[in-house]
N, C-alpha and C. Protein backbone atom coordinates (compact mmCIF):
# COMPACT_ATOMS: atom_id res chain seq x y z
N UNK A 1 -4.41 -2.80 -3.63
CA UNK A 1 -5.34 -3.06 -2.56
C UNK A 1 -6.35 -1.92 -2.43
N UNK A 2 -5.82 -0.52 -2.73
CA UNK A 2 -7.29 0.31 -2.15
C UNK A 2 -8.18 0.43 -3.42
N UNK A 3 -7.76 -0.18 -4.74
CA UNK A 3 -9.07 -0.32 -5.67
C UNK A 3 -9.85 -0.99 -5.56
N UNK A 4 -9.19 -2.40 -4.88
CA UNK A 4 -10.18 -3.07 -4.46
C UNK A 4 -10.92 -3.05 -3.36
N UNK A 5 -10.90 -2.42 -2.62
CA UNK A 5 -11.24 -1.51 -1.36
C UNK A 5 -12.31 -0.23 -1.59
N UNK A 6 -11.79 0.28 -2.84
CA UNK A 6 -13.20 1.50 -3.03
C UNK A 6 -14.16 0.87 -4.29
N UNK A 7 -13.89 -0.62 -4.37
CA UNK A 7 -14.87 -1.17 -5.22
C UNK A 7 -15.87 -1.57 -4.21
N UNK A 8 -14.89 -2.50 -3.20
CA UNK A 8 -15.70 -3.29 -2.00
C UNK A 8 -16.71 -1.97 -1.49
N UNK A 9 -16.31 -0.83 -1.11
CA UNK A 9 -17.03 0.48 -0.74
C UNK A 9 -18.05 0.71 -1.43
N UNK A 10 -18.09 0.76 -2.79
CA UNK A 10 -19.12 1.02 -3.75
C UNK A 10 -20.18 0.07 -4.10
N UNK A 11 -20.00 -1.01 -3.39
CA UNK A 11 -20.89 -2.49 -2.94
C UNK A 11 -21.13 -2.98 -4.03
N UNK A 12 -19.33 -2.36 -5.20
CA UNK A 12 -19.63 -3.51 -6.03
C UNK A 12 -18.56 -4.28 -5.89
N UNK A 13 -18.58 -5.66 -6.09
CA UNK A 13 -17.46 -7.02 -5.64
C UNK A 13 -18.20 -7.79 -4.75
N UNK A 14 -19.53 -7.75 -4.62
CA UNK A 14 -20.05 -8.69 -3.57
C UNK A 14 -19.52 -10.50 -3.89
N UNK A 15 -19.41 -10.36 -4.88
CA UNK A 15 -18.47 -11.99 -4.92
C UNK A 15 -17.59 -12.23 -5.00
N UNK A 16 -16.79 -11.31 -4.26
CA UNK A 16 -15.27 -11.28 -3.69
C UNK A 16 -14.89 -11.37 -2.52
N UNK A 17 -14.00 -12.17 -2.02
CA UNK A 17 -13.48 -12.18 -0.27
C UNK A 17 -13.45 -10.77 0.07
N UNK A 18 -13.38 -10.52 1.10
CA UNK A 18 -13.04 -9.44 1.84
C UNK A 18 -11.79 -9.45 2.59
N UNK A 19 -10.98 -8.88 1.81
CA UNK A 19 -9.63 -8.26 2.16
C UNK A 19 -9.40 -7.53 3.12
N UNK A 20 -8.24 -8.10 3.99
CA UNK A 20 -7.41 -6.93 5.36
C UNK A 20 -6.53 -7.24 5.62
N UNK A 21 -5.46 -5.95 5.33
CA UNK A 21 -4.03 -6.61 5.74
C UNK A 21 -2.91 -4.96 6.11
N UNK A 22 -2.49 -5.84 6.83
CA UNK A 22 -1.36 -4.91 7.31
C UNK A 22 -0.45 -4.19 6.58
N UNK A 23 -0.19 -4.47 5.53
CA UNK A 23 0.33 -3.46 4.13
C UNK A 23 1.79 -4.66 4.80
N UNK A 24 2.52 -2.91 5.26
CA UNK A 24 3.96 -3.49 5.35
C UNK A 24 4.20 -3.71 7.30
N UNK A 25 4.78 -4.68 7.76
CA UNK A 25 5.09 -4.81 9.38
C UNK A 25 6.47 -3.92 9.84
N UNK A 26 5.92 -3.61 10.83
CA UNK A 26 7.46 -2.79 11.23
C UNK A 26 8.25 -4.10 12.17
N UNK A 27 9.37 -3.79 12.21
CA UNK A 27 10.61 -4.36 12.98
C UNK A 27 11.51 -3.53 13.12
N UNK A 28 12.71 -4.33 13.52
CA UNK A 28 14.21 -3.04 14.33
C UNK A 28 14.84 -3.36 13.13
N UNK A 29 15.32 -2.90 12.51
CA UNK A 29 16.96 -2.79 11.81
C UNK A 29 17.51 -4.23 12.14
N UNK A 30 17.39 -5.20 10.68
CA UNK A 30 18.06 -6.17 10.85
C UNK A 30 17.53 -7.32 11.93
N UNK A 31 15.94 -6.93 12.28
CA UNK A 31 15.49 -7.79 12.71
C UNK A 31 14.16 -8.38 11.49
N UNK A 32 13.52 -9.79 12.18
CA UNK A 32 12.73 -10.56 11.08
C UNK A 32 11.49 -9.51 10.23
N UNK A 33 12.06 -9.96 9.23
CA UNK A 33 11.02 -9.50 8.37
C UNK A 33 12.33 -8.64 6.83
N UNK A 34 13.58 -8.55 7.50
CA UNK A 34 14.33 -7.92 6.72
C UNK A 34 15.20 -8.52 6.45
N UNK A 35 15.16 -10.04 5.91
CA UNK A 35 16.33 -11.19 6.07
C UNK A 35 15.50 -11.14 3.88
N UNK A 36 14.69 -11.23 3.63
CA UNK A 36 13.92 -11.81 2.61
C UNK A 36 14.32 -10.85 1.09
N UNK A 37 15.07 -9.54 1.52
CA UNK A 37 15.64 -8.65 0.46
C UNK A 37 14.38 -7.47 -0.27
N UNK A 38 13.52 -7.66 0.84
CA UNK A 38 12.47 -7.04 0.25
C UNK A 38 12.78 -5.29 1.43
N UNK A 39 12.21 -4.30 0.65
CA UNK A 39 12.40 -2.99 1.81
C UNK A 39 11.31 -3.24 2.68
N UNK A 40 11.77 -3.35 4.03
CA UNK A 40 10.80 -3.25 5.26
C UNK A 40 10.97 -1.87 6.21
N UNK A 41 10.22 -1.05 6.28
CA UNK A 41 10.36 -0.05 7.13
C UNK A 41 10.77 -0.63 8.64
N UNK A 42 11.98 0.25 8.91
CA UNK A 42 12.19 -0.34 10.65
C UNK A 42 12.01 0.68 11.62
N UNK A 43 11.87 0.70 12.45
CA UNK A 43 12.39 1.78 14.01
C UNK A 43 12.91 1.08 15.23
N UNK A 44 13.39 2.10 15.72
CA UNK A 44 14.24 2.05 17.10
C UNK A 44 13.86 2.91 18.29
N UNK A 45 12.91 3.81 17.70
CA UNK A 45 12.67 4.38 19.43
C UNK A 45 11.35 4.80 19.17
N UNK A 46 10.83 5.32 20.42
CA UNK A 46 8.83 5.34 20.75
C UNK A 46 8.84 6.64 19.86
N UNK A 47 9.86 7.49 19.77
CA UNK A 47 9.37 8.64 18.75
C UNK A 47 9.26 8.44 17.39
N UNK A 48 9.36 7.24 16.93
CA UNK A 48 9.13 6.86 15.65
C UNK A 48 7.72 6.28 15.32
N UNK A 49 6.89 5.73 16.41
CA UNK A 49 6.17 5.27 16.61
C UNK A 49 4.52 5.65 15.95
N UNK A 50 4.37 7.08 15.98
CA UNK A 50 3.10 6.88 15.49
C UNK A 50 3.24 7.35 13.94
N UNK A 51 4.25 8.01 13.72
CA UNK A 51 4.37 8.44 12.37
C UNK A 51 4.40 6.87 11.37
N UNK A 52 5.34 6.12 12.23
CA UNK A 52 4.97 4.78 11.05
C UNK A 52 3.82 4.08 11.06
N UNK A 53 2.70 4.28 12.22
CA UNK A 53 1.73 4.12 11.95
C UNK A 53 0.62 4.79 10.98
N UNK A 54 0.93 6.23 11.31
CA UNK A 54 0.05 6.79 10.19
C UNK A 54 0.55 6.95 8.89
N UNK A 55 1.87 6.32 8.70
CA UNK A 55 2.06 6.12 7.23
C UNK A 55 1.57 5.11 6.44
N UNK A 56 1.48 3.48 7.32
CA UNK A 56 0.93 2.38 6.99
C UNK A 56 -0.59 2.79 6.78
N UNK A 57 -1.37 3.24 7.95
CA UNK A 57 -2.72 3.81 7.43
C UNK A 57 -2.71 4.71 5.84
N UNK A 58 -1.90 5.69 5.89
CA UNK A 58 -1.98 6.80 4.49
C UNK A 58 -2.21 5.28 3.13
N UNK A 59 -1.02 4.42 3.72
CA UNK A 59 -0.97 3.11 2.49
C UNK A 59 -1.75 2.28 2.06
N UNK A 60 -2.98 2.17 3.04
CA UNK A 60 -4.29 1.60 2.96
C UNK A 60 -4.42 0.27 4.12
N UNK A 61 -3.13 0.42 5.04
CA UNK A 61 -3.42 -0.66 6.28
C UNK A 61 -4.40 -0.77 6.71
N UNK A 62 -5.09 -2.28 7.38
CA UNK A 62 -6.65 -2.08 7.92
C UNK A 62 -6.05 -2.67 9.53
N UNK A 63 -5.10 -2.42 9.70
CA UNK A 63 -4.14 -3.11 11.20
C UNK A 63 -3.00 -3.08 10.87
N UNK A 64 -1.97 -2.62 12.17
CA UNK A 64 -0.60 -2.68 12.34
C UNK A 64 0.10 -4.43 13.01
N UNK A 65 0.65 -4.54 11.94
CA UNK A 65 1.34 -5.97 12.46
C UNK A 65 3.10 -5.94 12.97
N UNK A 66 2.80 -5.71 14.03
CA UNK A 66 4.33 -5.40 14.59
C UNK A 66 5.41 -6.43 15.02
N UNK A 67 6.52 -7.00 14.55
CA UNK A 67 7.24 -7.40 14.53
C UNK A 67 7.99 -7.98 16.15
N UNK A 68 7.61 -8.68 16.91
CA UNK A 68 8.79 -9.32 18.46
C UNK A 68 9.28 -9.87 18.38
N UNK A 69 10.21 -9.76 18.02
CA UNK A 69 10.64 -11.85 17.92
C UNK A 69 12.63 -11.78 17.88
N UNK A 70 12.67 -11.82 19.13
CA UNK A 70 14.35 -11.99 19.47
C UNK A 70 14.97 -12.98 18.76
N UNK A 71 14.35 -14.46 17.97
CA UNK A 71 14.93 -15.33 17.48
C UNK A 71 15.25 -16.82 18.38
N UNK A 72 15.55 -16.17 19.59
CA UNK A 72 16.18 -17.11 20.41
C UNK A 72 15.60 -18.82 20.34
N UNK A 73 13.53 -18.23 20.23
CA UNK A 73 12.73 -19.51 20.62
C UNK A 73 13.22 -20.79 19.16
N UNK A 74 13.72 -19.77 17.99
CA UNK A 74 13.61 -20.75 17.06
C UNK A 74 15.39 -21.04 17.08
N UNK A 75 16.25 -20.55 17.54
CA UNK A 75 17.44 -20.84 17.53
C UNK A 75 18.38 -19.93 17.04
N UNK A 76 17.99 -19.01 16.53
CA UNK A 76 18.54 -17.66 16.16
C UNK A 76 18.78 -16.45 17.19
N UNK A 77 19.70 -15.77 16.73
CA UNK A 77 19.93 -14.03 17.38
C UNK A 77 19.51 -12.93 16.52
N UNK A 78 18.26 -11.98 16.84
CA UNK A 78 17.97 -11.41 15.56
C UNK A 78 17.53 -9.84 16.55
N UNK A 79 18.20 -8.89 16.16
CA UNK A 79 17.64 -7.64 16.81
C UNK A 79 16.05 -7.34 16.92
N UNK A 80 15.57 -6.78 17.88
CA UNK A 80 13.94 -6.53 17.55
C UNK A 80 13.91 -5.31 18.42
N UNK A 81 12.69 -5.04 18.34
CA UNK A 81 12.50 -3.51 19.28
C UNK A 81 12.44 -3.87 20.27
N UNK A 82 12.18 -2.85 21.47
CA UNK A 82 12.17 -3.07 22.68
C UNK A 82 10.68 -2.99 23.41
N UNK A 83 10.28 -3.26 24.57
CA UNK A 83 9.13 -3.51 25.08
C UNK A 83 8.20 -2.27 24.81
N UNK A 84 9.06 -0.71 25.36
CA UNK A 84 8.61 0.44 25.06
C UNK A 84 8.33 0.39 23.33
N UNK A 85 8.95 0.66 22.72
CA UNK A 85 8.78 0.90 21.43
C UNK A 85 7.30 0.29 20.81
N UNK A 86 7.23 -1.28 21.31
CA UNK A 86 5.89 -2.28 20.94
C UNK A 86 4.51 -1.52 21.43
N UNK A 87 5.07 -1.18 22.94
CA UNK A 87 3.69 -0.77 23.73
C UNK A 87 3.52 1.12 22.89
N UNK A 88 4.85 1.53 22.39
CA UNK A 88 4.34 2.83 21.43
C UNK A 88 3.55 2.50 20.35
N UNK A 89 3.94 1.83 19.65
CA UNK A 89 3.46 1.33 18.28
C UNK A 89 1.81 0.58 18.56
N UNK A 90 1.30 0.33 19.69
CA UNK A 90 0.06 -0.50 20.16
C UNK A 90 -0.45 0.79 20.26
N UNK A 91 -0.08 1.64 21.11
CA UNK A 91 -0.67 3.05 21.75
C UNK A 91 -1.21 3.88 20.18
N UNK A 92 -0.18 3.81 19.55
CA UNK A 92 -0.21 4.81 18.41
C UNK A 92 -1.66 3.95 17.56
N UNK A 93 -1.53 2.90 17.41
CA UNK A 93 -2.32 2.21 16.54
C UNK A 93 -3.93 2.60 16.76
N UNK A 94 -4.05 2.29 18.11
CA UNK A 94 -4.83 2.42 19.14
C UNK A 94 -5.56 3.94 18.91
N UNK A 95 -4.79 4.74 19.01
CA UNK A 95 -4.75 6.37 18.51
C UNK A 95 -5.59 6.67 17.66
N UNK A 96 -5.13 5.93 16.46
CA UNK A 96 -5.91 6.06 15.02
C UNK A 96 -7.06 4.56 14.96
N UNK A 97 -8.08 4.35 15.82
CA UNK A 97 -9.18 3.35 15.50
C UNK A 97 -8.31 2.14 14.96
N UNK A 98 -7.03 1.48 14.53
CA UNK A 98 -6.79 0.55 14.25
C UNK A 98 -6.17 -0.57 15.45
N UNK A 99 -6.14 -1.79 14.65
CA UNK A 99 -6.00 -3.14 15.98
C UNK A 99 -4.17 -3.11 15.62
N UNK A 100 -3.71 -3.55 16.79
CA UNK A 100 -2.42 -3.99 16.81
C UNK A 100 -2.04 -5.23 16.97
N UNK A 101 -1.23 -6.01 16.01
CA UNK A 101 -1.15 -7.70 15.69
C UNK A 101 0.48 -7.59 15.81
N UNK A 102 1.04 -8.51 16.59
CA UNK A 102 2.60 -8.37 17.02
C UNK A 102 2.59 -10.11 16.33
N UNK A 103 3.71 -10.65 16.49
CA UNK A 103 4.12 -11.76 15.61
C UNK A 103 5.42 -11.39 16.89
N UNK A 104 4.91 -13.56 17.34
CA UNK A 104 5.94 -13.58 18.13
C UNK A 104 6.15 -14.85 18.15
N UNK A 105 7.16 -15.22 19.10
CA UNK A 105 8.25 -16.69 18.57
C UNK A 105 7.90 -17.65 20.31
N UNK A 106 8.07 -16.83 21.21
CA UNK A 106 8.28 -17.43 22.73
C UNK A 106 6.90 -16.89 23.50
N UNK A 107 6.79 -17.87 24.64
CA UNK A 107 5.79 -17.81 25.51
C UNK A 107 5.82 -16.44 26.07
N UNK A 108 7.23 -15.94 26.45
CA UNK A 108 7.61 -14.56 26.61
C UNK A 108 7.62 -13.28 26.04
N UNK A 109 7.52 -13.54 24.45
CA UNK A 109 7.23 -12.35 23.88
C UNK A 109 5.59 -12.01 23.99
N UNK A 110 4.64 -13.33 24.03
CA UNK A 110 3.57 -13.36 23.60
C UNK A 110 2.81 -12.25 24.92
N UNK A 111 3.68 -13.02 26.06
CA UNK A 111 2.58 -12.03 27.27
C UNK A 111 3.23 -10.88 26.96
N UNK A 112 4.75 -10.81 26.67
CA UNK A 112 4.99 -9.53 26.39
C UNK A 112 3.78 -8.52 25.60
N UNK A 113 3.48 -8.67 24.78
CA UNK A 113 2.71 -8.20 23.38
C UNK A 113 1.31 -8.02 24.22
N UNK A 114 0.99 -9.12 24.82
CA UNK A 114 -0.60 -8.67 25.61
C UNK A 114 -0.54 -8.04 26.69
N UNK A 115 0.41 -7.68 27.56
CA UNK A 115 0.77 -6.83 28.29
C UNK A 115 0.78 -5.20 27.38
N UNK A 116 1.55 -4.96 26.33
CA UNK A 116 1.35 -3.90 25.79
C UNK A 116 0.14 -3.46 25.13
N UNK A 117 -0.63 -4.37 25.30
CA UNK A 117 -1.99 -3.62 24.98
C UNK A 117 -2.06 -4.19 23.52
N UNK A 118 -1.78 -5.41 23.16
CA UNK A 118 -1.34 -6.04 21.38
C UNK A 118 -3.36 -6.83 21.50
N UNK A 119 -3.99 -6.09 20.38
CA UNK A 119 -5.42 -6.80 20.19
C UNK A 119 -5.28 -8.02 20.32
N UNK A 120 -4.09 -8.79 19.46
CA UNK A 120 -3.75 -10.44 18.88
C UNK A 120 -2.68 -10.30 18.83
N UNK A 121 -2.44 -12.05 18.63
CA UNK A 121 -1.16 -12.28 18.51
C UNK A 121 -1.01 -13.05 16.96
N UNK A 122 -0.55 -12.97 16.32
CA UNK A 122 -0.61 -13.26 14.69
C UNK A 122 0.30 -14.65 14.80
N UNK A 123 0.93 -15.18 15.49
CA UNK A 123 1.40 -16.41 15.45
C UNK A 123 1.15 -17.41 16.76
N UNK A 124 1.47 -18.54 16.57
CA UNK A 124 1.92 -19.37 17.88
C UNK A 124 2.70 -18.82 18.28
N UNK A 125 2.91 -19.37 19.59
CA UNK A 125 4.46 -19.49 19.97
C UNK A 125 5.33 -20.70 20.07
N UNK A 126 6.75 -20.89 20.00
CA UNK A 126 6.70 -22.24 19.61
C UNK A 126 7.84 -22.63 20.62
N UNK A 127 8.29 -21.98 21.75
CA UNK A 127 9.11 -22.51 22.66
C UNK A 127 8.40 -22.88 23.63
N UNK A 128 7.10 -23.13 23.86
CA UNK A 128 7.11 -23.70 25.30
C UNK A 128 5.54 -24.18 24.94
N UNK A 129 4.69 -25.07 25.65
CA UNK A 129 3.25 -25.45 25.74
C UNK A 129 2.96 -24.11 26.78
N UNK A 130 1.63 -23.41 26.44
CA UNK A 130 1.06 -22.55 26.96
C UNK A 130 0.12 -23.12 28.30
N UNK A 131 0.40 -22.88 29.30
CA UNK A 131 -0.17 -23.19 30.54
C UNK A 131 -1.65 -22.63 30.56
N UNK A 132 -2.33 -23.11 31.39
CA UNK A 132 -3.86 -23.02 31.26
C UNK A 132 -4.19 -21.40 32.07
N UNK A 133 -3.27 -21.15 32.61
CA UNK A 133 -3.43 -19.50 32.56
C UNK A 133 -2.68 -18.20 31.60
N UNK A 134 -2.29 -18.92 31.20
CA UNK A 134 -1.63 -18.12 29.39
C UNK A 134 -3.34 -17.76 28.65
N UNK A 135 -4.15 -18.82 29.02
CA UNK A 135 -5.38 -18.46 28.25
C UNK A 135 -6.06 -17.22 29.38
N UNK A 136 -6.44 -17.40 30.29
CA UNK A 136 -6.80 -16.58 31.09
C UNK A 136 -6.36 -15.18 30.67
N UNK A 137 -5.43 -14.86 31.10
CA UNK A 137 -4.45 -13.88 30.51
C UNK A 137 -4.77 -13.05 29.27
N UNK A 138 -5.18 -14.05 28.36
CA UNK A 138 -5.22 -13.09 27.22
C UNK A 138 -6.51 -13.00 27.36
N UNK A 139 -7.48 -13.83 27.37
CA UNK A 139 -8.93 -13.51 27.91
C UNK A 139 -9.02 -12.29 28.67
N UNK A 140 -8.36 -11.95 29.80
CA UNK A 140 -8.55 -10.79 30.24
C UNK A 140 -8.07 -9.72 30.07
N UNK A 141 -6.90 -9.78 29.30
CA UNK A 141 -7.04 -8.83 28.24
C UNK A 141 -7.50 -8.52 26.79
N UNK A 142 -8.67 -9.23 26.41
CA UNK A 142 -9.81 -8.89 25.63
C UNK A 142 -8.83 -9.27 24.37
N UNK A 143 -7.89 -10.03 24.03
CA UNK A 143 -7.00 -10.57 23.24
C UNK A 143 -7.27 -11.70 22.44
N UNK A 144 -6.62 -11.93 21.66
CA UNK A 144 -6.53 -13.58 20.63
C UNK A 144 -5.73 -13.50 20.43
């Protein structure tokens, strides 16, 4: 990704998409994203928080995509971080000029995530129809 990134820079590839992606997503230990056998970096507390952000940046991240998702909405039990930890990892992102994208399952994680200051939300949610002030909400917090 960053060759093609200091090509896109050098304004040569003009007939190429323009690429952005989160490299790798953080989650908790044994929560989603670490079921697939692939290495996913995890954490567990707010002091872990900006260092795994500025490692994903060192990797060529253009946004942090952070991991919520208890499982419950889809029928599962799956560890995830905690509210603090999300709103560290938003803060930290935030820190370094980048957007923070959480991936979530329930109507509950989602305000969760825009409550912490999350730019977007990278998925639906799929336990409940979103009430006509769920939009409000993220509207006023300058969200998608």
């Amino acid at each position: 990704m960053r060759s093609l990134k200091k090509r896109l820079a050098k304004k040569r590839g003009w007939d190429m998409a323009d690429l952005r992606s989160a490299g790798t997503l953080v989650t908790a230990p044994g929560g989603h994203g670490t079921e697939y056998g692939l290495r996913v970096p995890t954490l567990q507390t707010v002091a872990e928080a900006q260092a795994f952000v500025d490692d994903r940046i060192r990797e060529g991240s253009d946004y942090i995509k952070i991991v919520y998702d208890d499982g419950r909405a889809t029928g599962s039990k799956l560890p995830t971080i905690s509210k603090e930890v999300m709103a560290a990892l938003v803060t930290a992102a935030h820190r370094r000029g980048k957007l923070a994208i959480v991936h979530t399952v329930s109507l509950q994680e989602a305000r969760d995530a825009i409550e912490a200051g999350a730019d977007g939300l990278a998925h639906v949610f799929a336990d409940e129809m979103p009430d006509p002030e769920f939009g409000r909400f993220v509207a006023a917090h300058h969200a998608y």
